[in-house]
Protein backbone atom coordinates (compact mmCIF):
# COMPACT_ATOMS: atom_id res chain seq x y z
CA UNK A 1 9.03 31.61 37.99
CA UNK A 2 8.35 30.20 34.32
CA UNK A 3 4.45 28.54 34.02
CA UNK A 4 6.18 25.79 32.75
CA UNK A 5 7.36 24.90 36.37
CA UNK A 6 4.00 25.05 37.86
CA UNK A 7 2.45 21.37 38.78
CA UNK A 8 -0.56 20.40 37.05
CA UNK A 9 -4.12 21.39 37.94
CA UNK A 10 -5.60 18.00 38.71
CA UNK A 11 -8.99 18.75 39.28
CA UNK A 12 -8.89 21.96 37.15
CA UNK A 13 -7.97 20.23 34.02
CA UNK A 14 -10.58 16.93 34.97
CA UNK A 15 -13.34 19.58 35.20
CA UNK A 16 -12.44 21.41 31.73
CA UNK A 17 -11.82 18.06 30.05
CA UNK A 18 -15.57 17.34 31.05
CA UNK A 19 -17.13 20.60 30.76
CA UNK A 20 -16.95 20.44 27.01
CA UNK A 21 -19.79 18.11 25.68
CA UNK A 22 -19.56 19.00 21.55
CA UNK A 23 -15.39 17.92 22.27
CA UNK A 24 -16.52 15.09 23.61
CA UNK A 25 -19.04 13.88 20.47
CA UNK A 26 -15.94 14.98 18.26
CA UNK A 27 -13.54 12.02 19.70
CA UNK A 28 -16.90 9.89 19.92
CA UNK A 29 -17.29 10.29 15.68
CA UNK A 30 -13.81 9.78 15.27
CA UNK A 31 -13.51 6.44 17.54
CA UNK A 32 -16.44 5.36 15.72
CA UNK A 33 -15.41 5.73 12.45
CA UNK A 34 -11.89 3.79 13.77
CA UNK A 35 -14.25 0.84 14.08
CA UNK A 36 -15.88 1.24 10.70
CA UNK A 37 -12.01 1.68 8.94
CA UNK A 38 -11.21 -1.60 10.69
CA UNK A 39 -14.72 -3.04 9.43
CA UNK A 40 -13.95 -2.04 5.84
CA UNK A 41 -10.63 -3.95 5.88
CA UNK A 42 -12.16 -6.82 7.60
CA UNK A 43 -14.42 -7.19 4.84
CA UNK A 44 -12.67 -6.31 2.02
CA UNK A 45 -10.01 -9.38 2.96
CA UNK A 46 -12.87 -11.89 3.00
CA UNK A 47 -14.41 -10.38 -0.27
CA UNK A 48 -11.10 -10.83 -1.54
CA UNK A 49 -9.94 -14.37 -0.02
CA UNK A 50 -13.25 -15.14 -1.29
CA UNK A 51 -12.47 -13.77 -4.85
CA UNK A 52 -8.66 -15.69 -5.36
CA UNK A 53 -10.53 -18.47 -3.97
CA UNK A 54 -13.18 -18.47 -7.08
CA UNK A 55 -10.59 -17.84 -9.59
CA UNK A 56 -8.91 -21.34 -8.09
CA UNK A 57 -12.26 -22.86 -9.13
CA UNK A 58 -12.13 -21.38 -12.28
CA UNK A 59 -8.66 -23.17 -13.00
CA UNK A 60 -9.30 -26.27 -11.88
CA UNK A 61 -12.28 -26.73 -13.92
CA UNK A 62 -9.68 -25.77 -16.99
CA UNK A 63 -6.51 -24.50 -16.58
CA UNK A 64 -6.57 -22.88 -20.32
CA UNK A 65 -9.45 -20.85 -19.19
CA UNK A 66 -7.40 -18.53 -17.61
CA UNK A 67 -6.41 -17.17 -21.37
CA UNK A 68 -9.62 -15.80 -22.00
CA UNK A 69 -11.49 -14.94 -18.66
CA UNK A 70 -7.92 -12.42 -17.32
CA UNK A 71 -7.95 -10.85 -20.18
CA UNK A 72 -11.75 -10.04 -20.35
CA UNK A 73 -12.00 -8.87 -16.84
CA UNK A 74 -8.86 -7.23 -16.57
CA UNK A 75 -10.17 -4.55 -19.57
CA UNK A 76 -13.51 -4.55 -17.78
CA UNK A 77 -12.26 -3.58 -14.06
CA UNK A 78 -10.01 -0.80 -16.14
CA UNK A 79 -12.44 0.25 -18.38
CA UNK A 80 -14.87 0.48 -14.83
CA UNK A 81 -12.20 2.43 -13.19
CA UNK A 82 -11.88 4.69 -15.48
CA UNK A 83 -15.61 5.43 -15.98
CA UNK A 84 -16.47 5.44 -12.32
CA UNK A 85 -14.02 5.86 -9.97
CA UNK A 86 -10.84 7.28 -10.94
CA UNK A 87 -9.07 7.68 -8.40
CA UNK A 88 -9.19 3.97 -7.39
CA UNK A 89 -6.67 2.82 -10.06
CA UNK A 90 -3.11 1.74 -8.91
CA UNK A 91 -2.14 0.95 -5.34
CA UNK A 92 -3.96 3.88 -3.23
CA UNK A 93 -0.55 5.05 -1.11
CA UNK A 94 0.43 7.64 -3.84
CA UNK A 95 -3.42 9.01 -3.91
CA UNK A 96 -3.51 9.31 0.19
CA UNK A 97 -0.04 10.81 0.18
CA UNK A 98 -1.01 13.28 -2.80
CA UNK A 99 -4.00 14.37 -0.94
CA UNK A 100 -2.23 15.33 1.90
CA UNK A 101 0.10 17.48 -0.27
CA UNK A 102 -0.29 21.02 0.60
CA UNK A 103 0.27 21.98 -3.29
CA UNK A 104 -3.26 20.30 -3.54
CA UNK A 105 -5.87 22.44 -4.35
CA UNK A 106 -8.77 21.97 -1.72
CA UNK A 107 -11.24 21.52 -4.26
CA UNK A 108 -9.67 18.23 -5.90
CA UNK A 109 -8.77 16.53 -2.34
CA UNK A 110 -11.73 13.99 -3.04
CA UNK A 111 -10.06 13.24 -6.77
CA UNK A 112 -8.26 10.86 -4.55
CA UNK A 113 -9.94 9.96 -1.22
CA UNK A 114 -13.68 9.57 -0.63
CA UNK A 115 -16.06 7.16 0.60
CA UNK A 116 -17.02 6.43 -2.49
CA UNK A 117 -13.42 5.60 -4.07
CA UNK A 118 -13.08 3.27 -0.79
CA UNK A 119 -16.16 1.41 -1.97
CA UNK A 120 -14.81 1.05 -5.75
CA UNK A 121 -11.47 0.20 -4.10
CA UNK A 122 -13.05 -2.69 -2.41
CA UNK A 123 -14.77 -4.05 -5.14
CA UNK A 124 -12.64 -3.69 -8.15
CA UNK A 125 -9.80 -4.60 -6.39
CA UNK A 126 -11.64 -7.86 -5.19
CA UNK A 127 -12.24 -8.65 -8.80
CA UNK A 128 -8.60 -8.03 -9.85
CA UNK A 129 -7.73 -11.01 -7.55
CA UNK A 130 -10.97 -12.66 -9.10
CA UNK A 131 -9.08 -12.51 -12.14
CA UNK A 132 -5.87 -13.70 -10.52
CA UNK A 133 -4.00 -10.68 -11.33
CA UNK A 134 -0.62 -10.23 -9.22
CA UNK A 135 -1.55 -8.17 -6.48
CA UNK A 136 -2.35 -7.48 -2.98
CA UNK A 137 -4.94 -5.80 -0.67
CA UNK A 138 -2.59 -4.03 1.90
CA UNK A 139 -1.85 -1.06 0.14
CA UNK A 140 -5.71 -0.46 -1.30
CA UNK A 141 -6.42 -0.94 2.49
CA UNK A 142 -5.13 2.08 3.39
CA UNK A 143 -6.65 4.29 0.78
CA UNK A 144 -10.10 2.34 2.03
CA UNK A 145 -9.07 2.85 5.72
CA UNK A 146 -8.07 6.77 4.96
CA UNK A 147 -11.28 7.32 2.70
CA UNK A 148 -13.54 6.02 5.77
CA UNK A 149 -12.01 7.96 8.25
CA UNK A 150 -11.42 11.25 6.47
CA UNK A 151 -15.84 11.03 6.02
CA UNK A 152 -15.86 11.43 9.69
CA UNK A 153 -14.87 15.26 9.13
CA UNK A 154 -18.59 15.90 7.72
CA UNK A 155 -20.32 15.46 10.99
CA UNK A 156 -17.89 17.20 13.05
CA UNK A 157 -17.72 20.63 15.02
CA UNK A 158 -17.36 23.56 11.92
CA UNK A 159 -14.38 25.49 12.05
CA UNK A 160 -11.33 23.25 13.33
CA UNK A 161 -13.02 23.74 16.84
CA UNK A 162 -12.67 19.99 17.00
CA UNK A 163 -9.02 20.17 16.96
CA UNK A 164 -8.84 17.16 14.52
CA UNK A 165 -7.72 18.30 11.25
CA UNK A 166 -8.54 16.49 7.74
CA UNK A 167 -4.97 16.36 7.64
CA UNK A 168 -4.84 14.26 11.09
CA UNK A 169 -7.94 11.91 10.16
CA UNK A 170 -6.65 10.94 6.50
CA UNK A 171 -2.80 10.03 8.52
CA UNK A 172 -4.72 7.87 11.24
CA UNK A 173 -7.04 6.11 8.19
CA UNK A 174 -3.53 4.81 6.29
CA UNK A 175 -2.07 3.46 9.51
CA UNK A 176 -5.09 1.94 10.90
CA UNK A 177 -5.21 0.38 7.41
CA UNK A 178 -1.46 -0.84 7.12
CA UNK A 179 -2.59 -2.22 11.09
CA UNK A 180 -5.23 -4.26 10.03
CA UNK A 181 -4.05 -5.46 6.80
CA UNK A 182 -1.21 -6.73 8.40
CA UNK A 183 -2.50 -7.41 11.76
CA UNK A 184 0.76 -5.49 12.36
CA UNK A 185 -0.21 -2.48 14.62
CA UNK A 186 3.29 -1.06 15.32
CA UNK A 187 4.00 -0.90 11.36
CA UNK A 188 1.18 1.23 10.98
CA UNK A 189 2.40 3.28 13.42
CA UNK A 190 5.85 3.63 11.59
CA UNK A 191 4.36 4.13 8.32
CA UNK A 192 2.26 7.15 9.41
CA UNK A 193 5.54 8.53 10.77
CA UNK A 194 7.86 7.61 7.97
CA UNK A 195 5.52 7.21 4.36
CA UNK A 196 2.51 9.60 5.24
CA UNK A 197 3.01 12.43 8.15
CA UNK A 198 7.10 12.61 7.76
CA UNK A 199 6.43 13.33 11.08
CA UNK A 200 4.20 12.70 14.31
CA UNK A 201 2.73 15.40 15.74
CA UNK A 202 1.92 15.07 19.55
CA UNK A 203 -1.87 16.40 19.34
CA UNK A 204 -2.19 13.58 16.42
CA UNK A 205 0.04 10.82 17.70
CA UNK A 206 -3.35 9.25 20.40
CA UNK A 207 -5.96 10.19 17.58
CA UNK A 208 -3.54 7.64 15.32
CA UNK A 209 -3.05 5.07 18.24
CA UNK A 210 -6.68 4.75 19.04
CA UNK A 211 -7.14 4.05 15.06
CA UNK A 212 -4.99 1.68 14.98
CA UNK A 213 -6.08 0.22 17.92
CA UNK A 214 -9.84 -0.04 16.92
CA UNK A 215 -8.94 -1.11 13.80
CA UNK A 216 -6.90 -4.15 14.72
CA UNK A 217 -9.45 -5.25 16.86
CA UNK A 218 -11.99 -5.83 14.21
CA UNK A 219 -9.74 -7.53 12.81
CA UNK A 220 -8.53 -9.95 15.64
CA UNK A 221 -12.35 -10.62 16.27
CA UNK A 222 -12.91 -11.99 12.94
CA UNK A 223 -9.79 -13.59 12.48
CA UNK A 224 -8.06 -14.51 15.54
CA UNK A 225 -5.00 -13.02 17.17
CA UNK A 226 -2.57 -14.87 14.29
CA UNK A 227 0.77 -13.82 12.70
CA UNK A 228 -0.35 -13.37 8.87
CA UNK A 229 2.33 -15.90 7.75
CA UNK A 230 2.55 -18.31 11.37
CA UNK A 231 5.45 -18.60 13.23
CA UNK A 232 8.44 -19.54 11.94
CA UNK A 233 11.45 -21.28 13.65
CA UNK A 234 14.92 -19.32 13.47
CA UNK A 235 18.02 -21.34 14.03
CA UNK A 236 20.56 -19.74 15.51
CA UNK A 237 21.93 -17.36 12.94
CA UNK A 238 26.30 -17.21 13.13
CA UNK A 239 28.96 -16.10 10.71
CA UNK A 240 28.22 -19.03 8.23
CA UNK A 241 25.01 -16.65 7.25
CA UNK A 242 26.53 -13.67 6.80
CA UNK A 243 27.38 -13.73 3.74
CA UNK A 244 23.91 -15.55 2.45
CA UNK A 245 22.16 -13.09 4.09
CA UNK A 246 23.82 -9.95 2.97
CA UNK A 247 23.54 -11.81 -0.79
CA UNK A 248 20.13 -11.46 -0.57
CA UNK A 249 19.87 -7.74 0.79
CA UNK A 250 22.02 -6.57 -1.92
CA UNK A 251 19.82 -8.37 -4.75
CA UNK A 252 16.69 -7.32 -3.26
CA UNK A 253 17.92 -3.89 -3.43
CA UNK A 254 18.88 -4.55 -6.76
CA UNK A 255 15.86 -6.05 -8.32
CA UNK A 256 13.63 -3.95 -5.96
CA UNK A 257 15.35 -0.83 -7.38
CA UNK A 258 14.86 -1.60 -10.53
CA UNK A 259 10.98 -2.99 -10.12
CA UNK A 260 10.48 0.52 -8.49
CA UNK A 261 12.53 2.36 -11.49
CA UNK A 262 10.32 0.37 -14.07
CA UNK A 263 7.06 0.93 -12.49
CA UNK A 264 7.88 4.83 -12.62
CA UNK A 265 8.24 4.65 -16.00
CA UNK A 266 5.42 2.99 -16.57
CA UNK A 267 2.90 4.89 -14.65
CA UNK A 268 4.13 8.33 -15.10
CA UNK A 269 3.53 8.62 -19.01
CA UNK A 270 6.73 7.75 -20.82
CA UNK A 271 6.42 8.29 -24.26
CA UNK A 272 7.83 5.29 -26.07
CA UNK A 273 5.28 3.51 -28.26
CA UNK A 274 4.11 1.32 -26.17
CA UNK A 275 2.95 3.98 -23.37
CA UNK A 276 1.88 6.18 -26.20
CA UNK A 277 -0.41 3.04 -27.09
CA UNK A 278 -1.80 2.74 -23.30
CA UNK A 279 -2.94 6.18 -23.46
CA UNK A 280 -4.87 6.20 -26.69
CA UNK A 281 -6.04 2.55 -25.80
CA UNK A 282 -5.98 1.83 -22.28
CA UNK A 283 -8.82 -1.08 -22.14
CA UNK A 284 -7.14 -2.58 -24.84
CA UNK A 285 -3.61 -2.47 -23.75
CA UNK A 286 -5.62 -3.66 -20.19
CA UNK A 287 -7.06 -6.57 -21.86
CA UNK A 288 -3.40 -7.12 -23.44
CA UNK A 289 -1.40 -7.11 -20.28
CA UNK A 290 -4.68 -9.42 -18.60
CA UNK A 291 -3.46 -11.93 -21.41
CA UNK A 292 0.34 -11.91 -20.74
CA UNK A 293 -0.31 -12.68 -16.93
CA UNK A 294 -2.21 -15.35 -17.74
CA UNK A 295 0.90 -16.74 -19.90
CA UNK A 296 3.39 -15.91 -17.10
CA UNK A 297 1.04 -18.20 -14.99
CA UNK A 298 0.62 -20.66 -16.88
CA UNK A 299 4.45 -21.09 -17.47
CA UNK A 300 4.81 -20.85 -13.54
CA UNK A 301 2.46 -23.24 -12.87
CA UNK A 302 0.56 -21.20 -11.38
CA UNK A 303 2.35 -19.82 -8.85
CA UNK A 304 2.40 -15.99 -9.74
CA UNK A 305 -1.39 -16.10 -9.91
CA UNK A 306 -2.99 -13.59 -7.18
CA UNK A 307 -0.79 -11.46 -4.19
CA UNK A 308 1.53 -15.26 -3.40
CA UNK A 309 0.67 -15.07 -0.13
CA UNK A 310 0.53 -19.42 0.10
CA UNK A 311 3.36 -19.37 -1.57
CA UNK A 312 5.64 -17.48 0.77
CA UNK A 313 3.78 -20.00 3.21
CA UNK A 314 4.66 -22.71 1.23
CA UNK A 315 8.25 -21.31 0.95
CA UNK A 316 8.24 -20.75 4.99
CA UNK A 317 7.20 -24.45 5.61
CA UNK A 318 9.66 -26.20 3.35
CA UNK A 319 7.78 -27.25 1.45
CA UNK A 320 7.56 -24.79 -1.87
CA UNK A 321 8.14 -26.33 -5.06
CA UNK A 322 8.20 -23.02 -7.04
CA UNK A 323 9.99 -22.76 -10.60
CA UNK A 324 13.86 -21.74 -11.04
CA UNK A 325 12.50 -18.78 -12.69
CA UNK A 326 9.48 -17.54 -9.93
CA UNK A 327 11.27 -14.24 -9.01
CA UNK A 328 12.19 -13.22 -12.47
CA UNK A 329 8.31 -14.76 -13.34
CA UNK A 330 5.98 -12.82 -10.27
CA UNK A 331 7.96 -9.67 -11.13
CA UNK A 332 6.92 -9.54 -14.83
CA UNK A 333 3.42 -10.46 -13.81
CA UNK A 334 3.06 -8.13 -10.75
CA UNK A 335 4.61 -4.86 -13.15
CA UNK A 336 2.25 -6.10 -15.86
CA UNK A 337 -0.54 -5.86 -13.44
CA UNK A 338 0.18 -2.69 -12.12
CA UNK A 339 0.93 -1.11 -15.47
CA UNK A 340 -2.54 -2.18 -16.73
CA UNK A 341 -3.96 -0.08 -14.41
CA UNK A 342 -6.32 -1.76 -12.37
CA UNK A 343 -7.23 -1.00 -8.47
CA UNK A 344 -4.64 -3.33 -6.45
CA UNK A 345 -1.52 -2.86 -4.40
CA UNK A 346 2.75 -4.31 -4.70
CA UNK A 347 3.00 -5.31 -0.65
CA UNK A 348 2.51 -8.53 -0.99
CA UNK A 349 3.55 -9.33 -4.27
CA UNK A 350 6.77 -7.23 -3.22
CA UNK A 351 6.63 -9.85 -0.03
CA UNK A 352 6.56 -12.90 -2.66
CA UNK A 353 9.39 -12.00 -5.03
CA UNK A 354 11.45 -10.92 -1.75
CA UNK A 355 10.57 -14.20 -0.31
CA UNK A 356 11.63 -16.02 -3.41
CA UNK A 357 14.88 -14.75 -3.60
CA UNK A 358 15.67 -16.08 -0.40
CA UNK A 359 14.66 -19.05 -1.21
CA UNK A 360 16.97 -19.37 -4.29
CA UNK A 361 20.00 -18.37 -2.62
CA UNK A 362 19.02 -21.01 0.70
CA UNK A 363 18.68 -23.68 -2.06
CA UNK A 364 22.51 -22.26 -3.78
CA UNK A 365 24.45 -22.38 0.07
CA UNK A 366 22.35 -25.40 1.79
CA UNK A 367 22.03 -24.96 5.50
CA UNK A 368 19.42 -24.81 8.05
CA UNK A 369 18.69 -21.16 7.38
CA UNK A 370 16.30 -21.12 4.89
CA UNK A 371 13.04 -19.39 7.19
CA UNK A 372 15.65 -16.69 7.66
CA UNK A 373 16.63 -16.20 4.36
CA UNK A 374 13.72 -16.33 3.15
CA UNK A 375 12.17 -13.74 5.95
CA UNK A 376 15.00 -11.43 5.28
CA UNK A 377 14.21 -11.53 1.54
CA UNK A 378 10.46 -10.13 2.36
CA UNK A 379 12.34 -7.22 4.62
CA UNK A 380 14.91 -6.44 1.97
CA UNK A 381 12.71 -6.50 -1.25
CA UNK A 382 9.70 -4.56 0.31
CA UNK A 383 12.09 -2.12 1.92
CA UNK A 384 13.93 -1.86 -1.80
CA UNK A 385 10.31 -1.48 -3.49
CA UNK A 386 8.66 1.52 -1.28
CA UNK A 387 11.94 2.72 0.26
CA UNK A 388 10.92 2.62 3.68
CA UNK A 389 12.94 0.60 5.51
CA UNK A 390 11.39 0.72 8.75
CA UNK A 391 8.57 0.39 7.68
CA UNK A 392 9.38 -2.74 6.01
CA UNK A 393 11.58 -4.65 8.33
CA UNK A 394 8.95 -4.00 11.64
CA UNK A 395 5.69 -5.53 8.77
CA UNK A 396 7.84 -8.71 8.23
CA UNK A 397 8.78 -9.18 11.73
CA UNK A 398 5.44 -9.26 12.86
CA UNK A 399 3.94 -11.29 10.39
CA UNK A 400 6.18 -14.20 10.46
CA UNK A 401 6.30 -13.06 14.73
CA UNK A 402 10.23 -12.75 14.23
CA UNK A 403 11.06 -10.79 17.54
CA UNK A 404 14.28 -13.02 17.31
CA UNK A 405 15.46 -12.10 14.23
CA UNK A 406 15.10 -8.24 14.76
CA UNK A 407 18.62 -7.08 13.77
CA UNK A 408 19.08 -9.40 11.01
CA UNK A 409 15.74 -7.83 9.08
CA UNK A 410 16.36 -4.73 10.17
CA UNK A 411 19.95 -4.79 8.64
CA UNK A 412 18.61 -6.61 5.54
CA UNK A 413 16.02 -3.57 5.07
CA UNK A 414 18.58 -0.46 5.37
CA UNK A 415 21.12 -2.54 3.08
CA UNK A 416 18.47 -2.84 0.22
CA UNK A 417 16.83 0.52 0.90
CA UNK A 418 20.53 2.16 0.55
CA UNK A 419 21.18 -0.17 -2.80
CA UNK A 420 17.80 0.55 -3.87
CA UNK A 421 18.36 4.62 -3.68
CA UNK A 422 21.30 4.33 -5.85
CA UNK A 423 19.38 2.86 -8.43
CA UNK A 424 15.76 5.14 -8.52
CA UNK A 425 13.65 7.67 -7.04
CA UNK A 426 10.86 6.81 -4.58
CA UNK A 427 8.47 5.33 -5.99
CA UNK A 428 5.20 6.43 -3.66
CA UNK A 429 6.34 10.01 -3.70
CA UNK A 430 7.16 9.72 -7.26
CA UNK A 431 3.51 8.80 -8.27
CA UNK A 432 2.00 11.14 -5.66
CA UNK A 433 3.92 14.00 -7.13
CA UNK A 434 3.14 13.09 -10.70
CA UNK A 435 -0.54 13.03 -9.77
CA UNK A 436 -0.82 16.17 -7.93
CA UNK A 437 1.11 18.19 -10.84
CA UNK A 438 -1.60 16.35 -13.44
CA UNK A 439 -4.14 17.73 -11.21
CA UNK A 440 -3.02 21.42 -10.60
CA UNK A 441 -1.82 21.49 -14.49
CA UNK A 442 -5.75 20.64 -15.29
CA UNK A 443 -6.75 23.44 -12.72
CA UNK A 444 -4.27 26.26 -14.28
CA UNK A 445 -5.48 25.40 -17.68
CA UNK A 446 -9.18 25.25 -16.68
CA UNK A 447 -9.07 29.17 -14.86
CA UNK A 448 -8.26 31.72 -17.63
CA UNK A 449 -6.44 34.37 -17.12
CA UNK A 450 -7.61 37.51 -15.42
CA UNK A 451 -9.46 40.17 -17.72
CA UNK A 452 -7.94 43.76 -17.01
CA UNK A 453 -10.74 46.21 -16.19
CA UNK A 454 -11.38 48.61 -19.03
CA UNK A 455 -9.55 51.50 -18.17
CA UNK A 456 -6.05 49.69 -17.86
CA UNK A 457 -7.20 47.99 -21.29
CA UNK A 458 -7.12 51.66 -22.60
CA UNK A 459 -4.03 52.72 -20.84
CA UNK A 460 -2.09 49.51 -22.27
CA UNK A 461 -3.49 50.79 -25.72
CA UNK A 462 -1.75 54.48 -25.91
């Protein structure tokens, strides 16, 4: 008879669980460092509530302020970046899934997670919403998140006898990270499984849960069991909104295509003059984009200043009174901001334009269905934007705690992420593949070649 058929060892397996004390202190470092990956995220969102919340000051002391303080801080956090932590630029997905490529080399792994980069991340991208720059702390949170909990590696059994791979540690990071961000612990589960991992291996799937689990708990203890956006009240959804709704799936995926497309282009070194000009100069063409932000936001009002978080609130409630032009408006200024190059993430600024569009199109066809347009716009957009659809529709629908409206978002997300395919490549494993071929291209060109031993230099030369 197969061993497979025998019943378990009860006591057997209770006494070799036990027996092994060093096992024991590995899952005891790990769990530990959980809590300090939900700690980190705690306090970079109030370091960076705080932040958003002196740039505010700032602007109502003078509105026209704005033109010279972006533009000076944006070149400074750039010009920081680059001088201290490089690896902290951009949104920090593409760095945690480029250093869990296997084409990595070993020795560059830190190039884009480390303690330290989590600390930059923090603060830099804390000032970026200091300087009301368009965007959000979600995706830096789970570079911060991964960077904290890959450290716990260093004090753990030599060897792989712990059973917990780097690998394993820098998977449960980004999804404790996407958990407490969001307070939205099944997305993180899904985005370990469909951004990160590709897959969920059973040895790593309770390391991951416990994460997630530890994580969101700081975070409920500081801020309170809450959906990040409230509750919002779905009318009963019939054939009058299908067509509004799958209008706004196929424009997300549209314009979330195309955002994704353009930021591509941007990031990955195009060479038309004015990339060629961000390479030579990037604190100048920093200070540059700072400006035009501060223009876009100005001419909104306002409104596409920092991630738009109160806005989508605003937009939620009723009672938004955003500009005609706020989704063509927060896109320019949230690609600007990314293509300067500073430390911040697209999530939530993905979550405002999606939200916006929804809007506009409830305003066009009237109704009573404006929260679910407007929640299905978030879905569609973000799913269009990171092609991840799951990942997507399960974030909105517990933030805005939208249990009812589970097929609608989850049919808005698939229709955008399909659209959004047609129109570019992925746009996380785009930028984590450009950054891993600019690292191994500096490693190839930094060995030189081999140097024959002298004998088959002499046989080469008769």
């Amino acid at each position: 008879m197969s061993s497979s058929n025998h019943e378990p060892d009860f006591l057997g397996n209770v006494r070799a669980e036990f027996s092994d004390v060093r096992q024991w202190l590995d899952r005891a470092i790990v769990l530990a460092y959980a809590v300090a990956a939900g700690l980190a995220v705690v306090g970079f969102t109030l370091l960076s509530e705080w932040a958003f919340g002196q740039f505010g000051h700032l602007r109502s002391l003078n509105p026209w302020l704005v033109l010279l303080w972006m533009p000076a801080l944006t070149g400074g956090i750039v010009w920081a970046t680059r001088r201290w932590f490089a690896g902290a630029g951009g949104s920090g997905i593409p760095q945690v899934m480029a250093s869990l490529d296997p084409a990595l080399p070993a020795e560059h792994q830190s190039r884009f997670v480390s303690l330290r980069l989590s600390l930059g991340k923090i603060g830099l991208s804390s000032l970026g919403l200091l300087g009301g720059l368009s965007l959000g702390r979600e995706g830096p949170s789970v570079q911060v998140a991964a960077g904290v909990m890959q450290h716990a590696q260093r004090w753990m059994s030599p060897g792989g006898r712990s059973g917990i791979s780097r690998h394993a540690l820098l998977v449960a990071g980004g999804a404790a990270g996407i958990a407490a961000a969001f307070n939205a612990p099944l997305a993180g589960v899904v985005f370990a499984i469909e951004e990160l991992s590709r897959k969920l291996e059973s040895r790593s799937s309770g390391l991951i849960i416990a994460a997630i689990v530890l994580a969101g708990l700081m975070g409920v203890s500081v801020f309170g069991n809450l959906t990040y956006f409230g509750r919002i009240q779905v009318p009963r959804l019939g054939w009058d909104a299908l067509l509004p709704g799958l209008g706004v799936a196929l424009l997300c995926g549209l314009l979330g295509g195309l955002f994704s497309r353009l930021l591509i282009a941007s990031l990955t070194g195009s060479q038309d003059r004015v990339s060629r000009w961000r390479s030579r100069q990037p604190v100048r063409f920093a200070a540059f984009a700072g400006l035009a932000i501060a223009v876009v936001g100005l001419v909104s009002g306002g409104d596409t200043f920092g991630a738009g978080s109160e806005t989508v609130k605003h937009m939620l409630a009723g009672n938004a009174d955003v500009p005609p032009l706020y989704v063509l408006l927060k896109f320019v200024a949230t690609w600007l901001t990314a293509w300067s190059g500073v430390p911040g993430g697209i999530f939530a600024p993905s979550l405002s334009i999606g939200a916006g569009v929804g809007h506009n199109i409830a305003q066009l066809t009237g109704g009573d269905i404006s929260p679910a347009l407007i929640a299905m716009g978030m879905a569609a957009f973000l799913a269009a934007v990171t092609q991840a659809p799951l990942t997507a529709f399960i974030i909105v629908m517990e933030m805005v705690d939208g249990h009812a409206m589970v097929l609608s978002l989850m049919s808005a997300a698939m229709i955008a992420s399909l659209v959004s395919r047609m129109v570019s490549r992925s746009l996380y494993a785009t930028l984590a593949e450009a950054m891993v071929a600019s690292v191994t291209s500096m490693a190839a060109v930094a060995v030189p070649p081999p140097v024959p031993p002298p004998e088959e230099k002499d046989a080469k030369a008769g």
